[in-house]
Structure formats: C-alpha cells, structure tokens
N, C-alpha and C. Protein backbone atom coordinates (compact mmCIF):
# COMPACT_ATOMS: atom_id res chain seq x y z
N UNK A 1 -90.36 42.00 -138.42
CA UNK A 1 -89.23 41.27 -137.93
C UNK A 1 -88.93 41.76 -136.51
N UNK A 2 -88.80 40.96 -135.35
CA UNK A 2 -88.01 41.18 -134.26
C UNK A 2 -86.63 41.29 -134.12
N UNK A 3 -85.93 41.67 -133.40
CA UNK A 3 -84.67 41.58 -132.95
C UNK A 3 -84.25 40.31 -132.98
N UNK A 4 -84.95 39.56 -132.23
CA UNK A 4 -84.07 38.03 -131.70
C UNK A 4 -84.15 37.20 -132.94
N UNK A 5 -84.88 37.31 -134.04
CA UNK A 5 -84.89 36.47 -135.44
C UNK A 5 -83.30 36.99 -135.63
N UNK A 6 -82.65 38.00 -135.74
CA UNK A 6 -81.29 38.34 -136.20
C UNK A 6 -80.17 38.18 -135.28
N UNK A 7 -80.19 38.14 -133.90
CA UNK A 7 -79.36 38.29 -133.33
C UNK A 7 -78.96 36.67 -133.40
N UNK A 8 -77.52 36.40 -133.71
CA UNK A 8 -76.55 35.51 -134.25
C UNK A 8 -76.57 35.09 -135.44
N UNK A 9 -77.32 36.54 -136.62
CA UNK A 9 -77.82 35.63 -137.97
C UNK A 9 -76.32 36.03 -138.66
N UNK A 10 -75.58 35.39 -139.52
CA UNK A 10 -74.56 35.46 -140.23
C UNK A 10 -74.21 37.13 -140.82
N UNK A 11 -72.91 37.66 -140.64
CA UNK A 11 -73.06 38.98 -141.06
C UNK A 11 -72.54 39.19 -142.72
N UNK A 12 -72.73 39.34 -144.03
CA UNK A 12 -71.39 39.33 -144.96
C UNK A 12 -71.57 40.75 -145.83
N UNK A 13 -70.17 40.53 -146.52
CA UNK A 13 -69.79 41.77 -147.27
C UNK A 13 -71.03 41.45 -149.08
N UNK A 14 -71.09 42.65 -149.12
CA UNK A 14 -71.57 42.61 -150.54
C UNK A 14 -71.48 41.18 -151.50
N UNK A 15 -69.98 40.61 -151.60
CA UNK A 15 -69.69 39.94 -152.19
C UNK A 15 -69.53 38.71 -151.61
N UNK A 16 -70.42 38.00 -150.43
CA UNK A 16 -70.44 37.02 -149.35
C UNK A 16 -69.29 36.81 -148.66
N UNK A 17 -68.60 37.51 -148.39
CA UNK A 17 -67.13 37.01 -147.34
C UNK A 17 -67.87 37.30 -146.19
N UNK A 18 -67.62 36.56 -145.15
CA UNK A 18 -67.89 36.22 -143.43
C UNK A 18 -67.39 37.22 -142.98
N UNK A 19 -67.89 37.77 -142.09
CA UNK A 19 -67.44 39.11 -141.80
C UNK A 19 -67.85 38.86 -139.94
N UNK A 20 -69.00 37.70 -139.68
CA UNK A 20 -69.04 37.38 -137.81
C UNK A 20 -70.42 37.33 -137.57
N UNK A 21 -70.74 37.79 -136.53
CA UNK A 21 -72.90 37.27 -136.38
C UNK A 21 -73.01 38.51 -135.63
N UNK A 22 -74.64 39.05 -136.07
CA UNK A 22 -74.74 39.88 -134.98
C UNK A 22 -74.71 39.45 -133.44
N UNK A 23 -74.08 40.03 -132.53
CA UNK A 23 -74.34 40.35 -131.70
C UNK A 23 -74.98 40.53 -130.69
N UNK A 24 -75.82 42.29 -131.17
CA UNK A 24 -76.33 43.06 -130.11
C UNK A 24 -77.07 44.19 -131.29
N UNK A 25 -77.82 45.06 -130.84
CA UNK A 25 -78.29 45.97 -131.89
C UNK A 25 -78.10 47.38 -131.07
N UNK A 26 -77.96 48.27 -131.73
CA UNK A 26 -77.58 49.82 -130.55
C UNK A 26 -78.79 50.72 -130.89
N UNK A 27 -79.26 51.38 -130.11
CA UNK A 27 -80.44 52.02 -130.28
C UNK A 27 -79.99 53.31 -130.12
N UNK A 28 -80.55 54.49 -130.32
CA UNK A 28 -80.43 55.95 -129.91
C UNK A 28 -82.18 56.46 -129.35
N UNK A 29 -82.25 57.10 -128.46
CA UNK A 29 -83.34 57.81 -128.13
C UNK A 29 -83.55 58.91 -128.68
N UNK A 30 -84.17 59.42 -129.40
CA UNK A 30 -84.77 60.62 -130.57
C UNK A 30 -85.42 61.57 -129.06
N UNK A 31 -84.88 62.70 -129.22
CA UNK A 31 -85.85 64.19 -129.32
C UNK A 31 -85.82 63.85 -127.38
N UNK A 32 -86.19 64.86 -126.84
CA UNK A 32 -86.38 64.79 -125.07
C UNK A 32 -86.62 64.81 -124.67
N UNK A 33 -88.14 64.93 -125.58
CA UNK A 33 -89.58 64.82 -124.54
C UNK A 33 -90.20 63.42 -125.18
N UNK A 34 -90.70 62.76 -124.07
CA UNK A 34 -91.26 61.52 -124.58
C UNK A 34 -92.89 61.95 -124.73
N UNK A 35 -93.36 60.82 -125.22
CA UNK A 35 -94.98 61.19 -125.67
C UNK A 35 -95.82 61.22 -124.63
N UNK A 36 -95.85 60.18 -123.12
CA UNK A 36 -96.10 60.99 -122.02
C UNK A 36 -95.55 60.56 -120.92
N UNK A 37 -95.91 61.39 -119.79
CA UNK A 37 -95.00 61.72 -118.66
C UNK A 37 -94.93 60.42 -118.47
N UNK A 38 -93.33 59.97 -117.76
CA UNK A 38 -92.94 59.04 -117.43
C UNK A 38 -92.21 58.25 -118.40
N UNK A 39 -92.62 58.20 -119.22
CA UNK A 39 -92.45 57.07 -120.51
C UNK A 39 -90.73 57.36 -121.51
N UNK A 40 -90.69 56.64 -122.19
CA UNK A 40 -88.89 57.25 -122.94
C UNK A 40 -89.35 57.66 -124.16
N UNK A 41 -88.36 58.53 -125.11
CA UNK A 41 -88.54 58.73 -125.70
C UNK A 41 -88.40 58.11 -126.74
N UNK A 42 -88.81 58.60 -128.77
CA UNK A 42 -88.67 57.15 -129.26
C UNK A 42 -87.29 56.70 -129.29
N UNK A 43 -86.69 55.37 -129.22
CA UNK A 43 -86.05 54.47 -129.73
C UNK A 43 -86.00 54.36 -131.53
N UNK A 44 -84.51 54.63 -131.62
CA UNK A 44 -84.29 54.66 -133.18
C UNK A 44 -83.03 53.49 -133.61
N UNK A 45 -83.17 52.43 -134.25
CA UNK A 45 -82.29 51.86 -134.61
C UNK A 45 -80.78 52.30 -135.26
N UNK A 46 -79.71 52.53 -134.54
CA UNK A 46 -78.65 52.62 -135.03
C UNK A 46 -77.93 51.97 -135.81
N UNK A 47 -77.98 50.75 -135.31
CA UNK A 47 -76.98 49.67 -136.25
C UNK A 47 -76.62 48.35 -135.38
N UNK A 48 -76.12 47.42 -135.70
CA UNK A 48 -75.88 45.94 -135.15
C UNK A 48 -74.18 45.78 -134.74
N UNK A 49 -74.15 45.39 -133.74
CA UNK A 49 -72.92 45.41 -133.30
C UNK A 49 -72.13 43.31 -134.07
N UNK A 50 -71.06 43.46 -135.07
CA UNK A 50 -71.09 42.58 -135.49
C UNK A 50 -69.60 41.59 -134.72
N UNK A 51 -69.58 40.51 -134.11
CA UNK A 51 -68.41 40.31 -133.21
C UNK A 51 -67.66 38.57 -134.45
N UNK A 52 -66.67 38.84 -135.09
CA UNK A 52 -66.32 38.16 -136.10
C UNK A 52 -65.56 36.77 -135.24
N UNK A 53 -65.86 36.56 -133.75
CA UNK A 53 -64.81 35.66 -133.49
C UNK A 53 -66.02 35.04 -131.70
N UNK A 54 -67.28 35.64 -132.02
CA UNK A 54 -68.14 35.28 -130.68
C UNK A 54 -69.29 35.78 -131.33
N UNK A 55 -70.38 34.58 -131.02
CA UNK A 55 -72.04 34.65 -131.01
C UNK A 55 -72.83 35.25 -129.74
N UNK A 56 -71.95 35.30 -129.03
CA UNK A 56 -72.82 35.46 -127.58
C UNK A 56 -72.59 37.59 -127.25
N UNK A 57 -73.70 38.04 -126.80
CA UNK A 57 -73.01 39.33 -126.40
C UNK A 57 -71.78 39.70 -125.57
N UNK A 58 -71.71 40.95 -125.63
CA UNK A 58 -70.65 41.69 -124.76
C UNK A 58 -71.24 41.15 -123.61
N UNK A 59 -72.37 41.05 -123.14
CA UNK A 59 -72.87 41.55 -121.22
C UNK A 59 -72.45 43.10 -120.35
N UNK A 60 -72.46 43.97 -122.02
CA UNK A 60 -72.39 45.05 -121.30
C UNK A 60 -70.98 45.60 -120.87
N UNK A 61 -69.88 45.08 -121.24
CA UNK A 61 -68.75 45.43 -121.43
C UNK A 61 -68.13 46.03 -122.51
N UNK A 62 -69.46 46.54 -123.27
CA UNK A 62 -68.86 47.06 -124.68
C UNK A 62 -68.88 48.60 -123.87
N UNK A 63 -69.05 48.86 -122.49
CA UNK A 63 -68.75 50.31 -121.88
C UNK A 63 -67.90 50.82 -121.40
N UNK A 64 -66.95 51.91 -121.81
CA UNK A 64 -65.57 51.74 -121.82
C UNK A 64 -64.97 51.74 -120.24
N UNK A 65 -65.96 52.35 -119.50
CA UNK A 65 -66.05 52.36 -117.99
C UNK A 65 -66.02 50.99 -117.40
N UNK A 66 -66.57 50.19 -118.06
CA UNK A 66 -66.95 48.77 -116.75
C UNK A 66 -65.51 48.30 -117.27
N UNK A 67 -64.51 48.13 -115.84
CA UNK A 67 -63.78 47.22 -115.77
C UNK A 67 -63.54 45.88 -115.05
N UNK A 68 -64.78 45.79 -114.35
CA UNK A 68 -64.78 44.95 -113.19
C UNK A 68 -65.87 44.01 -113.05
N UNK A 69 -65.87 42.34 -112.69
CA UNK A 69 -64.59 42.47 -112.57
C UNK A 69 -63.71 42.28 -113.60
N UNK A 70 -62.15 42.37 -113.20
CA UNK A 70 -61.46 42.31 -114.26
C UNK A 70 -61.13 41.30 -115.40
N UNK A 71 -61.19 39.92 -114.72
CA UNK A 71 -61.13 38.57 -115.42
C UNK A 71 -62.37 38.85 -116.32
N UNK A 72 -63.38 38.77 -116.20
CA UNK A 72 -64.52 38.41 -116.58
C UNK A 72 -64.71 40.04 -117.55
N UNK A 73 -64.16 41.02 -117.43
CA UNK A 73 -64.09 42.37 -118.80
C UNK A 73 -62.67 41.40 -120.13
N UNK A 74 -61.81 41.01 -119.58
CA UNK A 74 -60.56 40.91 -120.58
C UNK A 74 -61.09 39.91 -121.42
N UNK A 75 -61.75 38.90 -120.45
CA UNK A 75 -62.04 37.94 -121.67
C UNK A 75 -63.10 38.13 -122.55
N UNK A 76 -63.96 38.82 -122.56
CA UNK A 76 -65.29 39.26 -123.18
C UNK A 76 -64.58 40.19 -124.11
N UNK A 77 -63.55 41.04 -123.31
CA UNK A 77 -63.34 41.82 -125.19
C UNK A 77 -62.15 41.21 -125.43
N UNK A 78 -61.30 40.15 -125.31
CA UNK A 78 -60.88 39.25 -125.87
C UNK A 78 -61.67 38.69 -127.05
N UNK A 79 -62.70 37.63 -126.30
CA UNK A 79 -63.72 36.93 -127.32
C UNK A 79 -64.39 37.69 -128.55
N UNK A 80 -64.89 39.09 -128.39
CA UNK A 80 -65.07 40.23 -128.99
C UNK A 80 -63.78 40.87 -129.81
N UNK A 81 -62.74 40.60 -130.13
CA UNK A 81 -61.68 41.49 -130.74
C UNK A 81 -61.97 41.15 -132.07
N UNK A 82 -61.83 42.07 -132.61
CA UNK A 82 -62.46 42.99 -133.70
C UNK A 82 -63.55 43.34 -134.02
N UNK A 83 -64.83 43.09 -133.24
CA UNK A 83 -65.68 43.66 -133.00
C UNK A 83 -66.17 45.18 -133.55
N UNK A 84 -67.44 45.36 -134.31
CA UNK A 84 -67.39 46.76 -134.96
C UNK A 84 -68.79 46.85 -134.88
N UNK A 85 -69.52 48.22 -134.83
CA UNK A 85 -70.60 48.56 -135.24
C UNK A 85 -70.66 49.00 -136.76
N UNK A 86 -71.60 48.36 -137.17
CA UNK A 86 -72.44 48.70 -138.70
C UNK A 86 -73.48 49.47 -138.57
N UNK A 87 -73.58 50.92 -139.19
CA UNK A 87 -74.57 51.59 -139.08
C UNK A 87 -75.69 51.09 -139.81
N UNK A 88 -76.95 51.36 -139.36
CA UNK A 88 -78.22 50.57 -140.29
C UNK A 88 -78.33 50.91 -141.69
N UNK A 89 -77.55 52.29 -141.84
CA UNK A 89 -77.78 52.99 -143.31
C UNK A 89 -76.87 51.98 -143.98
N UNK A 90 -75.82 51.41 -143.95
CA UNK A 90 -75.04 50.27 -144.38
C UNK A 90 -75.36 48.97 -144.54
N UNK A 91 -76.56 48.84 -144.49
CA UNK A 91 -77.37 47.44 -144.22
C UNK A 91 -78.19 47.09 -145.79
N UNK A 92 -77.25 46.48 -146.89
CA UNK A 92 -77.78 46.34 -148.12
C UNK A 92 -79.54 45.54 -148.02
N UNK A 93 -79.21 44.11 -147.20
CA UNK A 93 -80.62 43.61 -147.14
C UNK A 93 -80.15 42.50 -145.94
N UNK A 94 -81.43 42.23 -145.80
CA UNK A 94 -81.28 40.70 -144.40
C UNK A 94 -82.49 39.76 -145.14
N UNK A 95 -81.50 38.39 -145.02
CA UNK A 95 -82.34 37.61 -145.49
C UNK A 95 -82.19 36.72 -144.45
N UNK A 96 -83.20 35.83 -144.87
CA UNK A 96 -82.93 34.58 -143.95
C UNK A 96 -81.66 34.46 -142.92
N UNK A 97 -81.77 34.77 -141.83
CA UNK A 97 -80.57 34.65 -140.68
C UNK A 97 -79.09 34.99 -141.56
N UNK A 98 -78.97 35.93 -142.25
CA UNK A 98 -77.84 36.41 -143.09
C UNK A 98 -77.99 38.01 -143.00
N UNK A 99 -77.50 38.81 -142.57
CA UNK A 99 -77.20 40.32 -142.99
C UNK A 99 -76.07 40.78 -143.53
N UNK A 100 -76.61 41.28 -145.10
CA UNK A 100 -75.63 41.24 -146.05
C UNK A 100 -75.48 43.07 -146.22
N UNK A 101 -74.47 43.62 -146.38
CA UNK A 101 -73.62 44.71 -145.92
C UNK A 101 -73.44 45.34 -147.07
N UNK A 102 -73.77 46.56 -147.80
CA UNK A 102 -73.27 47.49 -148.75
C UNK A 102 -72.26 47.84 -149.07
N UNK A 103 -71.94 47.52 -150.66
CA UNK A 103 -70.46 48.14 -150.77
C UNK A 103 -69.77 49.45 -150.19
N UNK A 104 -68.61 49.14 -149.23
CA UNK A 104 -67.95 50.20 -149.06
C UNK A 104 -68.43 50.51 -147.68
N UNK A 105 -69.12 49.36 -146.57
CA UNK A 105 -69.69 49.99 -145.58
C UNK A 105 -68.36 50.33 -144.43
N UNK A 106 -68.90 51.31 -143.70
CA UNK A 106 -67.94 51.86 -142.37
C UNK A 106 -68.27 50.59 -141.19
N UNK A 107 -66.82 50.05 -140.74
CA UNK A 107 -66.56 49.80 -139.45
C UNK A 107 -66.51 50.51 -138.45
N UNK A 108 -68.01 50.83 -137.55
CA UNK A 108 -67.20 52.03 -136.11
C UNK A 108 -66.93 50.79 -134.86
N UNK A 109 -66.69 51.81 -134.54
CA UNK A 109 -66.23 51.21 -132.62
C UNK A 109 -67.35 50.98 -131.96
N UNK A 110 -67.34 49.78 -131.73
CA UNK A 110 -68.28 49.24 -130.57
C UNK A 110 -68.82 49.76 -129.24
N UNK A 111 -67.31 50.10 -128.79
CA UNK A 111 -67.14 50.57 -127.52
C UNK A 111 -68.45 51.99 -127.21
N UNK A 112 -68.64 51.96 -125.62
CA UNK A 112 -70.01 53.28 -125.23
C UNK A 112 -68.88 53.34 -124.32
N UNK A 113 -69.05 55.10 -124.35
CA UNK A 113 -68.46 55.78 -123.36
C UNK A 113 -68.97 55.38 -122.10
C-alpha cells in the first residue's frame, strides 16, 4: 500500500462513528546515522493526522511556529479544528479507503513544534 491510496480515506471508531479523513501521515527518523553518507536515516511511520471538518492538508501549518501569512495560518487551522494525530499502534485495520481505529484509541496534538 502507498500513502496516497489513504490519504482522504474515511477515518472511524471501532464501532463505525465518523471520526474525519486522513489528512497527512507523520513520520519519525530512527537512529543518526543513515546507511550512507549523505542519505537520511530510516523513516518510521508514526501515525495519520485525522482532520474531522477538511480533506485537504494543513500546507504545513500544523507548525506551531509558522504564522505567516496570517490570513492564510487562521483559516487552515480553522478548517482543521479538531484535528488529532492517531498513533499507528491505534490503527485496528484499513480497508478499502476506510481506517478503522481501536477501542479506546488516544487523540494527540497535531501541532510540530
């Protein structure tokens, strides 16, 4: 599976309630040496950023730094409010353009320092 098969696939709770579409997906870089010079290190799937009220991404305003400009930050996390990251360990199964969510999963904050 790629990324872009999921990104805007339906997000729900255990018990199918609508919960918004992915997003965006958050990655972490593992360990600090990459495998060789130049190159990054691996890329580890964190979790899907799920936005219950917008299909389209942040554009990078999910960083708590970018304010500018200003019109164009308010309305993006406007369109984005309530917005949450789902960790991948919370990810019961994905089916067909649907990612369905484990009982009891954690809502974090979207927001990057």
């Amino acid at each position: 599976m790629i990324l872009s098969d999921l990104l805007g696939s339906a997000v729900t709770d255990h018990d199918g309630g609508r919960l918004g579409k992915v997003v965006d997906a958050r990655f972490a870089l593992d360990g600090s040496h990459a495998p060789l010079p130049g190159a990054l290190a691996e890329a580890r799937l964190e979790g899907f950023i799920v936005s219950p009220h917008s299909g389209t991404s942040f554009m990078g305003y999910e960083r708590s730094r970018v304010t500018a400009p200003w019109p164009i930050a308010q309305l993006l996390r406007w369109r984005h409010r309530g917005a949450f990251l789902v960790a991948w360990e919370d990810v019961e199964r994905i089916d067909k353009r649907r990612v369905v969510l484990r009982p009891g999963f954690r809502r974090r904050s979207p927001m990057l320092p």
